[in-house]
N, C-alpha and C. Protein backbone atom coordinates (compact mmCIF):
# COMPACT_ATOMS: atom_id res chain seq x y z
N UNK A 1 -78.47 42.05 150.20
CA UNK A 1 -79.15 43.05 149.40
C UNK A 1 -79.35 44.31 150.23
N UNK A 2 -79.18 45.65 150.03
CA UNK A 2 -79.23 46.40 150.19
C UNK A 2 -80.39 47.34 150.74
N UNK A 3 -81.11 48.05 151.32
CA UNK A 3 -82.24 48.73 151.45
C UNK A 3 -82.53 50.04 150.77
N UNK A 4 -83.71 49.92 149.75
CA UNK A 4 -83.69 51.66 149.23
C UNK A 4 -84.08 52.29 150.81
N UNK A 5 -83.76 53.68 150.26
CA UNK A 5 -84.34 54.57 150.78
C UNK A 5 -84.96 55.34 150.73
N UNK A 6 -86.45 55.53 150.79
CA UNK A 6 -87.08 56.11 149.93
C UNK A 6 -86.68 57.89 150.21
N UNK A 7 -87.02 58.81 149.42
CA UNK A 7 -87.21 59.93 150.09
C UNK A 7 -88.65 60.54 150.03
N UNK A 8 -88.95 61.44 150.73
CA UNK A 8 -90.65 61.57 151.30
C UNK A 8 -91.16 61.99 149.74
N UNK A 9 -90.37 62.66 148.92
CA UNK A 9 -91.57 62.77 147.62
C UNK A 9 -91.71 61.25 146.95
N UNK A 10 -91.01 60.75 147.08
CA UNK A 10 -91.04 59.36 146.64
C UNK A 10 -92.26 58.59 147.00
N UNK A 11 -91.85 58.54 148.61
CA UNK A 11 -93.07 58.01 149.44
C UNK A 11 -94.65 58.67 149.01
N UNK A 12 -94.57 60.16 148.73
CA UNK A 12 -95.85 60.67 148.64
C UNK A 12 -96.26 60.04 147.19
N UNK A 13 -95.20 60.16 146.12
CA UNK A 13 -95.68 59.53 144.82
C UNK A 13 -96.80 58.06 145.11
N UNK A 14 -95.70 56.89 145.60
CA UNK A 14 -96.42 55.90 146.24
C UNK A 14 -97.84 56.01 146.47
N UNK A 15 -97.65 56.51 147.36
CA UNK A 15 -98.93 56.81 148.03
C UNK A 15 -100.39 57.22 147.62
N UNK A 16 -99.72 58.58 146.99
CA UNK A 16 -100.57 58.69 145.81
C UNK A 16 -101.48 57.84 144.65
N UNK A 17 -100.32 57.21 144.22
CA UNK A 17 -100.63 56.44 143.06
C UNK A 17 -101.66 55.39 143.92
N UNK A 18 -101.38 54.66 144.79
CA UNK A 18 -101.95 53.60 145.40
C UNK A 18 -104.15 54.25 145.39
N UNK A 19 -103.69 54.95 146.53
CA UNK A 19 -104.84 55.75 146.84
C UNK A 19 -105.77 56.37 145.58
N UNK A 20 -105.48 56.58 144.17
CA UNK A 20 -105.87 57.11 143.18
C UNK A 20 -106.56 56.15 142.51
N UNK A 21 -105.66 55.00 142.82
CA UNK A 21 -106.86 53.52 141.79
C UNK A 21 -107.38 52.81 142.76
N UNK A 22 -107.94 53.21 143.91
CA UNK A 22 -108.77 52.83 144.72
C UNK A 22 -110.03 53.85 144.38
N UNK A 23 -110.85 52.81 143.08
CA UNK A 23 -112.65 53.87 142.83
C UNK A 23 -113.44 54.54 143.90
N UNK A 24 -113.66 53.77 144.98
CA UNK A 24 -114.83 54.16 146.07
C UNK A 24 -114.15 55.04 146.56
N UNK A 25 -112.91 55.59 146.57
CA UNK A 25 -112.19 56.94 147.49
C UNK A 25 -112.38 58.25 146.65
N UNK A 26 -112.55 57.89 145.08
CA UNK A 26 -112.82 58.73 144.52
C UNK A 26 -113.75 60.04 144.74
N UNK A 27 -114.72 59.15 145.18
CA UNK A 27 -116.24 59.71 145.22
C UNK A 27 -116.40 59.53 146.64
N UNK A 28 -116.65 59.90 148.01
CA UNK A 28 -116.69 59.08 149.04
C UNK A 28 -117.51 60.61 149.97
N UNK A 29 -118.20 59.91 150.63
CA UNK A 29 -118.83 60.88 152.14
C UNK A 29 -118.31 60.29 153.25
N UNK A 30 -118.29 61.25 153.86
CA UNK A 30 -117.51 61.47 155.39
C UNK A 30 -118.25 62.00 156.34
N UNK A 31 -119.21 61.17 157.00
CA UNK A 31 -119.14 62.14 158.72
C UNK A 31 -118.47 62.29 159.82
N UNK A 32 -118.56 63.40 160.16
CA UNK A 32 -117.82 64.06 161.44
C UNK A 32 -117.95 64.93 162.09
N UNK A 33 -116.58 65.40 162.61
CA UNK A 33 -116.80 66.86 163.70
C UNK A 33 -116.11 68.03 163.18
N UNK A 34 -116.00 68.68 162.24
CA UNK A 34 -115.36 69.67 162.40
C UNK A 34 -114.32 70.01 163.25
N UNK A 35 -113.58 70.90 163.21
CA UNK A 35 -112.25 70.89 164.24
C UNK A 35 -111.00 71.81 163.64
N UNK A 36 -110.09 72.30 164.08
CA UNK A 36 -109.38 73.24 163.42
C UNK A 36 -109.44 74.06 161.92
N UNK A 37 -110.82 74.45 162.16
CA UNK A 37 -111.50 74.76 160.90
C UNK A 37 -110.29 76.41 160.74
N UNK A 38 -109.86 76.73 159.63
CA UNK A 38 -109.15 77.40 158.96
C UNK A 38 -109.47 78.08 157.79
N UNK A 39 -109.89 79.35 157.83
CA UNK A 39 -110.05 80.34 156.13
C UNK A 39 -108.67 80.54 155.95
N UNK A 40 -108.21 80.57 154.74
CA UNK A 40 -107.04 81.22 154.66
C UNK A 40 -107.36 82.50 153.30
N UNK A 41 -106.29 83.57 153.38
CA UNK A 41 -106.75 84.40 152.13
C UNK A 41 -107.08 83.65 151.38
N UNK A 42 -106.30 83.01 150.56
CA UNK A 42 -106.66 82.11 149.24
C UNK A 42 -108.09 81.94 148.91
N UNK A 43 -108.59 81.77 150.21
CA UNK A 43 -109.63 80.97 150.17
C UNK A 43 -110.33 79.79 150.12
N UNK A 44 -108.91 78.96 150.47
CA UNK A 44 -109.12 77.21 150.68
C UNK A 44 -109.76 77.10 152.11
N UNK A 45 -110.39 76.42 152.18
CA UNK A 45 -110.76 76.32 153.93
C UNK A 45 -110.00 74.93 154.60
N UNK A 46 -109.28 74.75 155.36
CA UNK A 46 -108.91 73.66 155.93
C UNK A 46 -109.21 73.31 157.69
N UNK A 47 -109.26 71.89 157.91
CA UNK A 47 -109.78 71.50 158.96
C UNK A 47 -109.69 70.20 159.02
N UNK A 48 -109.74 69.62 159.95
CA UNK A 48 -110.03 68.65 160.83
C UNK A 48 -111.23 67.48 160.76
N UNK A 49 -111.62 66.46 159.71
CA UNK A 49 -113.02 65.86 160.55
C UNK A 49 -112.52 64.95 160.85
N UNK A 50 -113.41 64.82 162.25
CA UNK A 50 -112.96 63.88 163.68
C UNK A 50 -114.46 63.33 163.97
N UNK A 51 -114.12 62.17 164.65
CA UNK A 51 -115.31 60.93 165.45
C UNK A 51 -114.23 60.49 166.33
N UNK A 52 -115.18 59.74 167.29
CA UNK A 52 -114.55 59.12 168.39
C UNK A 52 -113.03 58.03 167.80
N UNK A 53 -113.19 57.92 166.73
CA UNK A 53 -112.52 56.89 166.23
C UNK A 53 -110.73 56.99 165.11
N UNK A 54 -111.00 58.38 165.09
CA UNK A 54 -110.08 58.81 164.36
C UNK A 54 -110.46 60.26 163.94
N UNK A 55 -109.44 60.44 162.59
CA UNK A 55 -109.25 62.14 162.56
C UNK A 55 -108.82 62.40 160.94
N UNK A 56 -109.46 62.94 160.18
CA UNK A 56 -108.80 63.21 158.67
C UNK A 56 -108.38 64.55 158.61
N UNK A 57 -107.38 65.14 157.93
CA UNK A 57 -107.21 66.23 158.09
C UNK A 57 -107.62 66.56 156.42
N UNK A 58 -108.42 67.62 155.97
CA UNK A 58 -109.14 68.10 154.86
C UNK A 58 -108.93 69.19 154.12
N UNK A 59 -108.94 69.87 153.01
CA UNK A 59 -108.74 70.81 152.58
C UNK A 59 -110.23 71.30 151.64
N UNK A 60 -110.89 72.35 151.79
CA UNK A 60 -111.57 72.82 150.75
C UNK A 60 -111.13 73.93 149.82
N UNK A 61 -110.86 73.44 148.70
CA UNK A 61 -110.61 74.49 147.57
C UNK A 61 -111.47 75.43 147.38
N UNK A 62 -110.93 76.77 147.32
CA UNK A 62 -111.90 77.67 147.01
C UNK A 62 -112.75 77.40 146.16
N UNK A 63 -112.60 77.14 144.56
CA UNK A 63 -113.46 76.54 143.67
C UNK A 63 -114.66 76.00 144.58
N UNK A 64 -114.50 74.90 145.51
CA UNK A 64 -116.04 74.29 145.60
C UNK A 64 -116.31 74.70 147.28
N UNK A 65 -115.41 75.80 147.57
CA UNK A 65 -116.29 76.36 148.86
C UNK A 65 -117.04 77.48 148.54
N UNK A 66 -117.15 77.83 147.05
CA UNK A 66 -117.62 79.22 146.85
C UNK A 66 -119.35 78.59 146.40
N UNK A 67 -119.40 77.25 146.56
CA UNK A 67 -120.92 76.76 146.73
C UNK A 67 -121.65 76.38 147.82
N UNK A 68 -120.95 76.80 149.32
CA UNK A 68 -121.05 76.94 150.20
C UNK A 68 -121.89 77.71 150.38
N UNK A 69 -123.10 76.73 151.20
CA UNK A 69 -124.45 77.56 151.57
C UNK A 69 -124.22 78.12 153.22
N UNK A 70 -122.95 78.05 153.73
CA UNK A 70 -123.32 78.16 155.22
C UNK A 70 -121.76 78.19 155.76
N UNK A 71 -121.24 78.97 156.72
CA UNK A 71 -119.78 79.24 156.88
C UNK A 71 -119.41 78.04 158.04
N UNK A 72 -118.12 76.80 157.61
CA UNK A 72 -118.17 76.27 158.51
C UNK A 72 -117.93 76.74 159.95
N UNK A 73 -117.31 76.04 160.97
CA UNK A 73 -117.73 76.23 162.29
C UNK A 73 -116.74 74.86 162.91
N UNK A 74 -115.86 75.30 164.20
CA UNK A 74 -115.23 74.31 164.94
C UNK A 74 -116.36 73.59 165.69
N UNK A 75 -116.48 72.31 165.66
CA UNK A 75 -117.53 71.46 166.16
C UNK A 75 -119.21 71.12 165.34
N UNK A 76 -119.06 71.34 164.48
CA UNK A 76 -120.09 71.42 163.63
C UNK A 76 -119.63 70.08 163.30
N UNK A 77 -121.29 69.29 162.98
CA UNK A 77 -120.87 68.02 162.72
C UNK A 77 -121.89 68.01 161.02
N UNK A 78 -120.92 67.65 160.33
CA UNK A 78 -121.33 67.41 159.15
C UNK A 78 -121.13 66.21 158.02
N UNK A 79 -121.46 66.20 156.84
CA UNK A 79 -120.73 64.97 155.96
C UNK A 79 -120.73 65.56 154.92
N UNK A 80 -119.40 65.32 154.58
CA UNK A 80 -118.33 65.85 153.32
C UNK A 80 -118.64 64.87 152.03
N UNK A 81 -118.18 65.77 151.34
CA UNK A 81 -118.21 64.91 150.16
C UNK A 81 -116.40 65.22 149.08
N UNK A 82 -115.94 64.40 148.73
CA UNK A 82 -114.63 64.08 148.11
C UNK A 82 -113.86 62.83 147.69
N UNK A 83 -112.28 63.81 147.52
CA UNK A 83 -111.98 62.37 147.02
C UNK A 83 -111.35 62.26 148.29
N UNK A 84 -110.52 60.94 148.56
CA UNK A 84 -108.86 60.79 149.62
C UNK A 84 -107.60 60.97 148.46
N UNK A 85 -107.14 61.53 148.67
CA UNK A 85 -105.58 61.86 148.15
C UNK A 85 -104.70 62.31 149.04
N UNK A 86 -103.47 62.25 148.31
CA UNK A 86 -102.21 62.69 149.05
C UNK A 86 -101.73 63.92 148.37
């Protein structure tokens, strides 16, 4: 028998899908460290939260950074709120 091969949108579909019917990721808090914190024009903010233990890499949509009481910061330790997706 033969081996597919996936190709990476494939893989991301996967992935996706998996991660999407997992409920508690839906809704989930995160603490951490801040870390390659990023404005971009757009206005998405992206970054880094990190612990001794690992590392997520994050995106904030403008939509819900424009309820942002406070400008993030590299090393700022905070807890997020979101979903996990791909």
């Amino acid at each position: 028998m033969e081996q597919h091969v996936f190709g990476v949108g494939e893989i991301n579909t996967l992935i996706k899908d998996v991660l999407d019917n997992i409920p508690i990721l839906n809704n989930v808090y995160v603490r951490g460290e801040i870390s390659n914190y990023k404005l971009y024009p757009s206005g998405h903010h992206y970054f880094t939260l990190k612990d001794a233990e690992g590392a997520l890499r994050c995106v904030m949509f403008k939509g819900a950074a424009t309820h942002l009481k406070f400008r993030p910061e590299n090393g700022m330790k905070v807890i997020a709120f979101g979903r996990i997706s791909v």
